[in-house]
Protein backbone atom coordinates (compact mmCIF):
# COMPACT_ATOMS: atom_id res chain seq x y z
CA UNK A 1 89.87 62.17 105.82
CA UNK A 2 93.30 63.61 106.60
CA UNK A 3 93.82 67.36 106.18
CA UNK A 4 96.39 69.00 103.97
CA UNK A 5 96.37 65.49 101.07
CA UNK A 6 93.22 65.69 99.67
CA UNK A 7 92.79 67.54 96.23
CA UNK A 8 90.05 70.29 96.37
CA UNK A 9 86.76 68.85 94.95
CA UNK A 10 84.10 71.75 93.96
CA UNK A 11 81.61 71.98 91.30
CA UNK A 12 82.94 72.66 87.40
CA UNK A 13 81.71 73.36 83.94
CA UNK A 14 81.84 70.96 81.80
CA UNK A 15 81.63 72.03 78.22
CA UNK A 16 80.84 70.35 74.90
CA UNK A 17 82.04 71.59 71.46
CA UNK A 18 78.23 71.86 69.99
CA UNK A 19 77.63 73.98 73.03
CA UNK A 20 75.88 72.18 75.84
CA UNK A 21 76.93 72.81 79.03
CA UNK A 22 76.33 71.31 82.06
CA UNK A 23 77.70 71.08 86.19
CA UNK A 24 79.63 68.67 88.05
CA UNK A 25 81.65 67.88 90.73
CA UNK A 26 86.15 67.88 89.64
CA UNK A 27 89.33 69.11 91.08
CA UNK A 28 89.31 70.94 88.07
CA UNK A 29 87.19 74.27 87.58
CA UNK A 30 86.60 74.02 83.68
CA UNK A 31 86.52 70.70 81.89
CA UNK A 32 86.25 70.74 77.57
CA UNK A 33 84.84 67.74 75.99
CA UNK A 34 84.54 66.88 71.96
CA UNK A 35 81.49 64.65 72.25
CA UNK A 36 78.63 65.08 74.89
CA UNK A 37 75.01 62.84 75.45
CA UNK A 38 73.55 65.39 72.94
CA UNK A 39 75.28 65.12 70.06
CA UNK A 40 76.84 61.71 70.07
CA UNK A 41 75.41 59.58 67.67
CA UNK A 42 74.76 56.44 70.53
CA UNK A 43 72.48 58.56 72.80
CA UNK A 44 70.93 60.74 69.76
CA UNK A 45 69.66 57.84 67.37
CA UNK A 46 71.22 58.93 64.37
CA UNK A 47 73.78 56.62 62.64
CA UNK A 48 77.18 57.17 60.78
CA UNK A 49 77.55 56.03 57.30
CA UNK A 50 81.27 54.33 56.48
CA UNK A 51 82.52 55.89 53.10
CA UNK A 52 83.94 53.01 51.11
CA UNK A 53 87.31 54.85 50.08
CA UNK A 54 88.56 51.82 48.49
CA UNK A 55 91.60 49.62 48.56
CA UNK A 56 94.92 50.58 48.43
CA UNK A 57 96.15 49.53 44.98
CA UNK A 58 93.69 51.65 43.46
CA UNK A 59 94.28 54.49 45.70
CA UNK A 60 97.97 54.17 44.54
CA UNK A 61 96.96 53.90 41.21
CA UNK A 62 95.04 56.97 41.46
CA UNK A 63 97.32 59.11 42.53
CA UNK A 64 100.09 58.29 40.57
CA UNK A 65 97.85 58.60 37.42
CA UNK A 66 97.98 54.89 36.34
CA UNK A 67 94.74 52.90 35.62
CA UNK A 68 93.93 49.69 37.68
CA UNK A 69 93.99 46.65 35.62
């Protein structure tokens, strides 16, 4: 490798929101991440539920105060 272009690579933190943290290798010291192998729902077995929040003529209906016909 040339000297002088490289980027220095050293170990960093890597935290997640739900607090896991864990060590790695980055140009950056401190990385902050929303979703980690812990709490995602792929890697953790648990499953999202979809709320049905219906269309949008009866959401504008709704809020305007009109009943849907």
């Amino acid at each position: 490798m040339r000297e002088g272009i490289h980027p220095k690579y050293d170990g960093s933190t890597v935290s997640c929101i739900c607090g896991e943290t864990f060590e790695t290798r980055s140009t950056t010291d401190n990385i902050r991440v929303e979703v980690c192998s812990k709490c995602h729902p792929f890697y953790t077995g648990q499953r999202q539920q979809k709320i049905s929040s219906g269309g949008r003529i009866e959401r504008f209906m709704k809020k305007y105060g009109q009943e849907a016909k």
